[in-house]
PDB file of N, CA and C in Angstrom:
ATOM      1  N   UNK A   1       0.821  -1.188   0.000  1.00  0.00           N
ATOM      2  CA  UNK A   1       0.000   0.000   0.000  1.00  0.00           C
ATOM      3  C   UNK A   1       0.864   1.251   0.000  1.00  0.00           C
ATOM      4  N   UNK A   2       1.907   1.508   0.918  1.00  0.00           N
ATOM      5  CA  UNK A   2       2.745   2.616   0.860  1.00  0.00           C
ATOM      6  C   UNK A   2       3.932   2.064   1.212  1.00  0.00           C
ATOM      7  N   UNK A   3       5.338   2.699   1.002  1.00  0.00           N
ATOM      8  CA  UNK A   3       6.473   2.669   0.993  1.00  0.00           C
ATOM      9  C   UNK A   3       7.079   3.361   2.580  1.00  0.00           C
ATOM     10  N   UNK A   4       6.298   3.688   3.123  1.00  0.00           N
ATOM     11  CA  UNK A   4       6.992   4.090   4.298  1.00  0.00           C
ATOM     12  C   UNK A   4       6.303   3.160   5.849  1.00  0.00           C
ATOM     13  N   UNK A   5       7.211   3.201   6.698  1.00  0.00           N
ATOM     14  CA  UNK A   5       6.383   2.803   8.229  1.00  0.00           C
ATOM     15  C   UNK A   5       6.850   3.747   8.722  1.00  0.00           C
ATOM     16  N   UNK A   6       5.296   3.715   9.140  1.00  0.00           N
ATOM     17  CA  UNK A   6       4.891   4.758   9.944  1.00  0.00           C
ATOM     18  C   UNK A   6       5.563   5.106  11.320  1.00  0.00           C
ATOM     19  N   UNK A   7       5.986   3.672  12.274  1.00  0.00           N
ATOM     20  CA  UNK A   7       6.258   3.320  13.188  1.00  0.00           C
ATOM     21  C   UNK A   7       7.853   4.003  13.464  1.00  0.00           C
ATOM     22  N   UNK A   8       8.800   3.675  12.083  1.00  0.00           N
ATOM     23  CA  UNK A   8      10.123   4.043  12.285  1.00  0.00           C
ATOM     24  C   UNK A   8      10.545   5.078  11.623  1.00  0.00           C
ATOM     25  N   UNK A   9       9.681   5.943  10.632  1.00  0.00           N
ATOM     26  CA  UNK A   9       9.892   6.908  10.138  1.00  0.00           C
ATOM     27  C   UNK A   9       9.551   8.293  10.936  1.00  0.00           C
ATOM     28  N   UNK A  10      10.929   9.267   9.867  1.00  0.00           N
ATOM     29  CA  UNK A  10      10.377  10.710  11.494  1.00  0.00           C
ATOM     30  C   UNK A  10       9.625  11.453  10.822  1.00  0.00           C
ATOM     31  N   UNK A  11       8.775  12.088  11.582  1.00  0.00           N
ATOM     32  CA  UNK A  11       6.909  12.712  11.108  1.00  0.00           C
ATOM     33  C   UNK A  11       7.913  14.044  10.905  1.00  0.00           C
ATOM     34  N   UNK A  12       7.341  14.928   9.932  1.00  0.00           N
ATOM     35  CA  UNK A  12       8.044  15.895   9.997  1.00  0.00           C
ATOM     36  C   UNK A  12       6.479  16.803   9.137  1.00  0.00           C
ATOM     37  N   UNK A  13       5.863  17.721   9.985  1.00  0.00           N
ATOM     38  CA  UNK A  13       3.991  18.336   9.659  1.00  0.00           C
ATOM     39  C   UNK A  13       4.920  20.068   9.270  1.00  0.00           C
ATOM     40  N   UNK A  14       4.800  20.595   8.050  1.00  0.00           N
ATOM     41  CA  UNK A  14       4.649  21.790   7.910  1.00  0.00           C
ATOM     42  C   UNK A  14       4.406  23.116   8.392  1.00  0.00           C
ATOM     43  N   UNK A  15       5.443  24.083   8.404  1.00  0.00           N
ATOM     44  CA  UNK A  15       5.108  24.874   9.361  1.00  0.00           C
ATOM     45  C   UNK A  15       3.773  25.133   9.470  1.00  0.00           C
ATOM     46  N   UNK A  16       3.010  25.505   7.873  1.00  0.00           N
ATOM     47  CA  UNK A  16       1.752  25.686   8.182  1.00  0.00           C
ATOM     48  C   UNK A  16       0.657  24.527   8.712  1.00  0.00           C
ATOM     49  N   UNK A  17       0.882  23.224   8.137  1.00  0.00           N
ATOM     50  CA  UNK A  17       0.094  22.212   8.527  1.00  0.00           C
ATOM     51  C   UNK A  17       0.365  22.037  10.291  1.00  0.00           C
ATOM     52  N   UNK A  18       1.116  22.602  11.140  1.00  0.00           N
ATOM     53  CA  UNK A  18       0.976  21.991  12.085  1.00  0.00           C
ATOM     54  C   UNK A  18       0.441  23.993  12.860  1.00  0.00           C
ATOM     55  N   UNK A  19       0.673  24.681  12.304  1.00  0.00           N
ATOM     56  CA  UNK A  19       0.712  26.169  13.205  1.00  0.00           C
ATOM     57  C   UNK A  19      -0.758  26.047  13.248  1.00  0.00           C
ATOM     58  N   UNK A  20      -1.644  25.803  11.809  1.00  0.00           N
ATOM     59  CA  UNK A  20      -3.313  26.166  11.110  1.00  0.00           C
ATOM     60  C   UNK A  20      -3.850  24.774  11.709  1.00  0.00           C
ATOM     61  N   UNK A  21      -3.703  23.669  11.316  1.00  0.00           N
ATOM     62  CA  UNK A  21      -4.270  22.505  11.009  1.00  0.00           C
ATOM     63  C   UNK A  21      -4.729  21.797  12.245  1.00  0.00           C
ATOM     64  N   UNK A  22      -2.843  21.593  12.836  1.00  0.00           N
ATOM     65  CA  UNK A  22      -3.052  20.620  14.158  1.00  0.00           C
ATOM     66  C   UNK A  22      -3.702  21.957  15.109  1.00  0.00           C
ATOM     67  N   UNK A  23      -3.072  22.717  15.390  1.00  0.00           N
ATOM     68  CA  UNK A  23      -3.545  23.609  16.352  1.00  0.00           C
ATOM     69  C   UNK A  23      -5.389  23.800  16.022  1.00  0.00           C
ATOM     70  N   UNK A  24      -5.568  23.651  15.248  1.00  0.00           N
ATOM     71  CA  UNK A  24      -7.336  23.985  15.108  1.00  0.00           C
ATOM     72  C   UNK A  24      -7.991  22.618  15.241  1.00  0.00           C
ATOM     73  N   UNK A  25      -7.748  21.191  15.283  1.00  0.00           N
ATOM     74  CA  UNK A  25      -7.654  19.882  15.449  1.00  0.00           C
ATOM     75  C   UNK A  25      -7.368  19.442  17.043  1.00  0.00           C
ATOM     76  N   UNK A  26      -6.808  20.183  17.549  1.00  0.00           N
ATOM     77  CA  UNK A  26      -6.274  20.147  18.939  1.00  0.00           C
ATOM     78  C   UNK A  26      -5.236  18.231  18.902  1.00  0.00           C
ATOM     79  N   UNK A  27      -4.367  18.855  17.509  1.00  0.00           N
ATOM     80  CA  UNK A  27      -3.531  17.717  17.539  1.00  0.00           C
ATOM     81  C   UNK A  27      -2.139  17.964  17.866  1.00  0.00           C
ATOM     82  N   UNK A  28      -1.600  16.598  18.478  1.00  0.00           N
ATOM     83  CA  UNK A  28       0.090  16.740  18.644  1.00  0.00           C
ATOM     84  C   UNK A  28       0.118  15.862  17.811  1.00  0.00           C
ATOM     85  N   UNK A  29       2.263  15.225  17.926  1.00  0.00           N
ATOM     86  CA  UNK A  29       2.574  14.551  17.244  1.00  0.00           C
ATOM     87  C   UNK A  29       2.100  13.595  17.025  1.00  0.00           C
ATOM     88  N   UNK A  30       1.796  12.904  18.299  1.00  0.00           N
ATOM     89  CA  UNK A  30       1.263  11.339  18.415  1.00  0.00           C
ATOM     90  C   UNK A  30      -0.320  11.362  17.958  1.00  0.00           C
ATOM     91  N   UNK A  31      -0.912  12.709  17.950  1.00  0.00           N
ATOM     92  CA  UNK A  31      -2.269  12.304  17.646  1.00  0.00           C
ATOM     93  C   UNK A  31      -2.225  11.876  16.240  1.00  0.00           C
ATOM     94  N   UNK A  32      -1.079  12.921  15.385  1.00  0.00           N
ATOM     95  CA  UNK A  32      -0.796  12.573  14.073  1.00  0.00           C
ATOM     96  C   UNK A  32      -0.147  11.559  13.307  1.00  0.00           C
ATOM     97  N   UNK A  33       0.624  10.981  14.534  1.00  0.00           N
ATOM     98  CA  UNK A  33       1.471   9.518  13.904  1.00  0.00           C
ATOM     99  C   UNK A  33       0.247   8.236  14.173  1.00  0.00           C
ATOM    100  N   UNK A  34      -0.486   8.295  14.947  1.00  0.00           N
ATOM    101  CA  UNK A  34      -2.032   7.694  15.154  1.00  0.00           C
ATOM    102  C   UNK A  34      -2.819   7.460  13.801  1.00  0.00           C
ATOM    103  N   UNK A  35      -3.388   8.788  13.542  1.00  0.00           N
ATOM    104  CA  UNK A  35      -4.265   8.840  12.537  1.00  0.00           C
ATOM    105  C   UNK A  35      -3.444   8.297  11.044  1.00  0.00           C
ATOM    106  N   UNK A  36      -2.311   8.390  11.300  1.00  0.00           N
ATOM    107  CA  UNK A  36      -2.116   7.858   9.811  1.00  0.00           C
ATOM    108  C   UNK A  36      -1.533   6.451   9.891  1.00  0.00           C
ATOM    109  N   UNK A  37      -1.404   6.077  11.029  1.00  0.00           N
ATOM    110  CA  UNK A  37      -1.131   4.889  11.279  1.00  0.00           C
ATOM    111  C   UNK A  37      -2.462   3.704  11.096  1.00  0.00           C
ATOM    112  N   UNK A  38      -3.569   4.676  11.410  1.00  0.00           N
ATOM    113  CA  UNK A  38      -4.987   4.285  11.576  1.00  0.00           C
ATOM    114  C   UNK A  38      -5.651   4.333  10.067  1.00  0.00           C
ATOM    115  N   UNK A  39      -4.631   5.492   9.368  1.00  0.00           N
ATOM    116  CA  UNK A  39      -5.617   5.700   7.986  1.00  0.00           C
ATOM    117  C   UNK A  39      -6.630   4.610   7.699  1.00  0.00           C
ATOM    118  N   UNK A  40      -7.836   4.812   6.880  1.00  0.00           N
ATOM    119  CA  UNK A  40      -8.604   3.844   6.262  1.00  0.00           C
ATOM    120  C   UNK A  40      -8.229   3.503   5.315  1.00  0.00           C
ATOM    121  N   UNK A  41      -7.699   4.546   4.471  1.00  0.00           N
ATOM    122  CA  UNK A  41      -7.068   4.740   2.651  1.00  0.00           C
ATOM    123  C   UNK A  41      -5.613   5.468   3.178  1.00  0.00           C
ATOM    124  N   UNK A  42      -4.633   5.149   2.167  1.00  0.00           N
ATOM    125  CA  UNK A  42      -3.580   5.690   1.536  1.00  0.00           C
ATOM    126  C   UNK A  42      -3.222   5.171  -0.094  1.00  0.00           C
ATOM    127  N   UNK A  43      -3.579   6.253  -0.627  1.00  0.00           N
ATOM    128  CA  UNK A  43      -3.271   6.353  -2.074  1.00  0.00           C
ATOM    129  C   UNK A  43      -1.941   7.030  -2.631  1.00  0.00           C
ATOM    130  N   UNK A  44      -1.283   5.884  -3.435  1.00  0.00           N
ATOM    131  CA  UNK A  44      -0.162   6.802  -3.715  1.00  0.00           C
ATOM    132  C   UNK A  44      -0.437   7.762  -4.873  1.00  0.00           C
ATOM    133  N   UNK A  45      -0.170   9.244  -4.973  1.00  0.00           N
ATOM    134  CA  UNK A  45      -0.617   9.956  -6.485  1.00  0.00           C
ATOM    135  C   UNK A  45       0.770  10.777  -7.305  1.00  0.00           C
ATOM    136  N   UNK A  46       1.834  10.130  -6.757  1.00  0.00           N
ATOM    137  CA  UNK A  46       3.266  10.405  -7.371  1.00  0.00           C
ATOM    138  C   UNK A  46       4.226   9.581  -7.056  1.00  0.00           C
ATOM    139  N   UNK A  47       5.546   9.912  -7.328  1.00  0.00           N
ATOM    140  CA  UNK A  47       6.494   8.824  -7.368  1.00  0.00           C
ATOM    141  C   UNK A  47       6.654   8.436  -5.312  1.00  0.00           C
ATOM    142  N   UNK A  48       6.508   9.944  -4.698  1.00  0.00           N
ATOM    143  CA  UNK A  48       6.884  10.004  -3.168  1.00  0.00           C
ATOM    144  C   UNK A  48       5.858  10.536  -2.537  1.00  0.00           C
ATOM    145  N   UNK A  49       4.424  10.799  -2.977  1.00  0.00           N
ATOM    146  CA  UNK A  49       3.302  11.642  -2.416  1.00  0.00           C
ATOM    147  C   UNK A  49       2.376  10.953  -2.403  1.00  0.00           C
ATOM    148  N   UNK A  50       1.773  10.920  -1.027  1.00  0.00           N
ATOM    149  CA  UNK A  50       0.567  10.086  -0.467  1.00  0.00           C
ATOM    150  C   UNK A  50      -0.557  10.895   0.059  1.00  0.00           C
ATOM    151  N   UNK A  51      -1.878  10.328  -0.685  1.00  0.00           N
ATOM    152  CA  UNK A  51      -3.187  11.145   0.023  1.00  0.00           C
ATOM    153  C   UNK A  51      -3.365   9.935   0.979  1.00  0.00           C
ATOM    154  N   UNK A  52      -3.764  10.708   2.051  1.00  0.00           N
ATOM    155  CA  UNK A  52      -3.843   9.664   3.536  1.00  0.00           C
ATOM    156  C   UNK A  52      -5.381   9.735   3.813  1.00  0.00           C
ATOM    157  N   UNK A  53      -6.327   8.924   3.983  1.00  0.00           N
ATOM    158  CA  UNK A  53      -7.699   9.473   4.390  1.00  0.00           C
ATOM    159  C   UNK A  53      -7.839   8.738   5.902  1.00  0.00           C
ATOM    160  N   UNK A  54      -8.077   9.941   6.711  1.00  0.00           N
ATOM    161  CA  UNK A  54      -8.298   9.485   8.356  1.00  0.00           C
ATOM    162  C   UNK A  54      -9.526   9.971   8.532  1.00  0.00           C
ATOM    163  N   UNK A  55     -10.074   9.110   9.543  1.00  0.00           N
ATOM    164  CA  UNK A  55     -11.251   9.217  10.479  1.00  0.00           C
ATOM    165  C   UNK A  55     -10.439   9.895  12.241  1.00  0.00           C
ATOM    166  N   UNK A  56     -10.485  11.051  12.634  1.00  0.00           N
ATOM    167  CA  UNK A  56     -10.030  10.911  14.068  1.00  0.00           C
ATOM    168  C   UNK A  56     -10.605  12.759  14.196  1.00  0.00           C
ATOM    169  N   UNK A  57     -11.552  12.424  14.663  1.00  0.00           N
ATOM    170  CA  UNK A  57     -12.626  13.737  14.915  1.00  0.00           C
ATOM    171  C   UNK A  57     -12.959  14.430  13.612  1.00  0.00           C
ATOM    172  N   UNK A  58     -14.145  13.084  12.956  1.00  0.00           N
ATOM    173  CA  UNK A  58     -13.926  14.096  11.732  1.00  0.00           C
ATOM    174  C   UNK A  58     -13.450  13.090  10.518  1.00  0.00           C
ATOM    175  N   UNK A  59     -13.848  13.402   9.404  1.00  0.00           N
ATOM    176  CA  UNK A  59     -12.856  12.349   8.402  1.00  0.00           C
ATOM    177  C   UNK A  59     -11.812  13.652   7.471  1.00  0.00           C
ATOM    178  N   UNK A  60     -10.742  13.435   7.443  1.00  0.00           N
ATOM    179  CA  UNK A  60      -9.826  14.402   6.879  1.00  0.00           C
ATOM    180  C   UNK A  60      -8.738  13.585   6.005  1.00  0.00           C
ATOM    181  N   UNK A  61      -8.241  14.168   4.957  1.00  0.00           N
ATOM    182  CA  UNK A  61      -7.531  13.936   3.940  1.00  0.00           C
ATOM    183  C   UNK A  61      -6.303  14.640   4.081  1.00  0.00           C
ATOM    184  N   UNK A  62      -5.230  13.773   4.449  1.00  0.00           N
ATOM    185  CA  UNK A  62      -3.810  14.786   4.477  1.00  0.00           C
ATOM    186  C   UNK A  62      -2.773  14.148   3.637  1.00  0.00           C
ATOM    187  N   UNK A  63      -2.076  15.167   2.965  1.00  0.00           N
ATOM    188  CA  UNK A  63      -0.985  15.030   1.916  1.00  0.00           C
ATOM    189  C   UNK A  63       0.146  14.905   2.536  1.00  0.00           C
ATOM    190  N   UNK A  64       1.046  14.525   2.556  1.00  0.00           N
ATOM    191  CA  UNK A  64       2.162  13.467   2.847  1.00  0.00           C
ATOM    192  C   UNK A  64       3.155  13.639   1.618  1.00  0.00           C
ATOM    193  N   UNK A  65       4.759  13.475   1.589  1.00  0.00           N
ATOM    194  CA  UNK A  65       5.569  13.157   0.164  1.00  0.00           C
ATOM    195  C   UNK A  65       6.521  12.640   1.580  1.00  0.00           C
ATOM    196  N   UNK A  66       6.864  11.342   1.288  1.00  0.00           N
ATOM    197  CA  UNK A  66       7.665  10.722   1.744  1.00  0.00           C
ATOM    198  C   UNK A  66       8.936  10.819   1.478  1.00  0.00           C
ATOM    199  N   UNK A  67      10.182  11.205   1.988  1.00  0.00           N
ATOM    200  CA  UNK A  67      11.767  11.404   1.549  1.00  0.00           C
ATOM    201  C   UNK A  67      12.544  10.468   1.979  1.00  0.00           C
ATOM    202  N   UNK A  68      12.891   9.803   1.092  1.00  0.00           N
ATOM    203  CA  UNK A  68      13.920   8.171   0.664  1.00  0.00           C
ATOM    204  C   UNK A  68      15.177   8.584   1.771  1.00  0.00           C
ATOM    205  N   UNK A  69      15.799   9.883   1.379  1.00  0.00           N
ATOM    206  CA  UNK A  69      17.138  10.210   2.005  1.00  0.00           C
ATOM    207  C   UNK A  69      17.237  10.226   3.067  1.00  0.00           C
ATOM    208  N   UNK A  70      16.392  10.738   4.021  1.00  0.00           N
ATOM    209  CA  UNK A  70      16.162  10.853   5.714  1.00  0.00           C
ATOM    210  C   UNK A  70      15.400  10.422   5.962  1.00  0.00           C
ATOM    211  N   UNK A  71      14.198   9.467   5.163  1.00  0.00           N
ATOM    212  CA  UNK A  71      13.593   8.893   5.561  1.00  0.00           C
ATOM    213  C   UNK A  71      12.064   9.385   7.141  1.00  0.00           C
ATOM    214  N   UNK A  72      11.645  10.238   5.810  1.00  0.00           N
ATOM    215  CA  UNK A  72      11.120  11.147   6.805  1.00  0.00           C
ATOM    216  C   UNK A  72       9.573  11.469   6.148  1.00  0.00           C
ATOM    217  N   UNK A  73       8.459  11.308   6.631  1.00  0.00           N
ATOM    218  CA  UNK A  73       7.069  11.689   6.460  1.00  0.00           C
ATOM    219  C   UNK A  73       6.888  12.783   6.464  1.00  0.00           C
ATOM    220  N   UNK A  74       6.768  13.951   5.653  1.00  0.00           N
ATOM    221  CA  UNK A  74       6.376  15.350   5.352  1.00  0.00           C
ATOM    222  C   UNK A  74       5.328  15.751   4.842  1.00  0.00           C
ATOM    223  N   UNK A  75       4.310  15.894   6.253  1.00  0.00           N
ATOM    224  CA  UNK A  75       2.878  16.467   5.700  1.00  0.00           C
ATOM    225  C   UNK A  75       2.868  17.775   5.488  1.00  0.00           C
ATOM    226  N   UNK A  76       2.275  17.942   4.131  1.00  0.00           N
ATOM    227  CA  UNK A  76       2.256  18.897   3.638  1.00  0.00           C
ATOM    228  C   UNK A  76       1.103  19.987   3.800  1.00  0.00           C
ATOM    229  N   UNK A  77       0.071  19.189   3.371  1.00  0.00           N
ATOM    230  CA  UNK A  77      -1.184  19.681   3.693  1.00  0.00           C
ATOM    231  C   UNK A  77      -2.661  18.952   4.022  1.00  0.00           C
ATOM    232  N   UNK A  78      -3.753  19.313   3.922  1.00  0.00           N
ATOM    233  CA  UNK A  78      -5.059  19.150   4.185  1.00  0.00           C
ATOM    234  C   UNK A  78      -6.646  18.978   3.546  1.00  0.00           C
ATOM    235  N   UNK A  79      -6.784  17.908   3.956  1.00  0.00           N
ATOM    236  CA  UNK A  79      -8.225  18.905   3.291  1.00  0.00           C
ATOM    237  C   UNK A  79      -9.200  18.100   4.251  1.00  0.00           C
ATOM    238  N   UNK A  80     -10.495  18.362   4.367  1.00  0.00           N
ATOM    239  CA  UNK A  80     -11.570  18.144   5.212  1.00  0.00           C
ATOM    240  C   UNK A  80     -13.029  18.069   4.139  1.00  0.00           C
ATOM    241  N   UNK A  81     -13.361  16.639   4.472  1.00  0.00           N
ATOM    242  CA  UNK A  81     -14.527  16.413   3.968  1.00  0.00           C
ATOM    243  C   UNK A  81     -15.805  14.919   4.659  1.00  0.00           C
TER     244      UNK A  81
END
């Protein structure tokens, strides 16, 4: 399904995705390494970029591009539906 674990990879949320997003979500790290750990869906839609679809207050869609080199989860952004 995806190329990364979740478990050993480092979460790394956007200045804006975590200043706008988590803060209005009343999320931390772990709420966020959770929900995508939990995803229902992860779709890959590029060579390193994943739409993630979570249920965790709410069903929300977050963008993700995974980096091979540091091995690191970089959410990018959002969406809510």
């Amino acid at each position: 399904m995806h190329d990364y674990d979740i478990d050993t990879c480092r979460l790394e949320p956007s200045k804006h995705f975590r200043n706008t997003w988590m803060r209005k979500w009343d999320w931390d790290y772990v709420d966020l390494r959770n929900a995508i750990r939990d995803a229902y869906a992860t779709k890959k839609v590029g060579k390193n970029k994943y739409e993630i679809f979570v249920r965790k207050k709410g069903s929300k869609k977050i963008i993700a591009v995974y980096m091979w080199e540091n091995e690191t989860l970089f959410v990018i952004t959002k969406g809510e539906g």
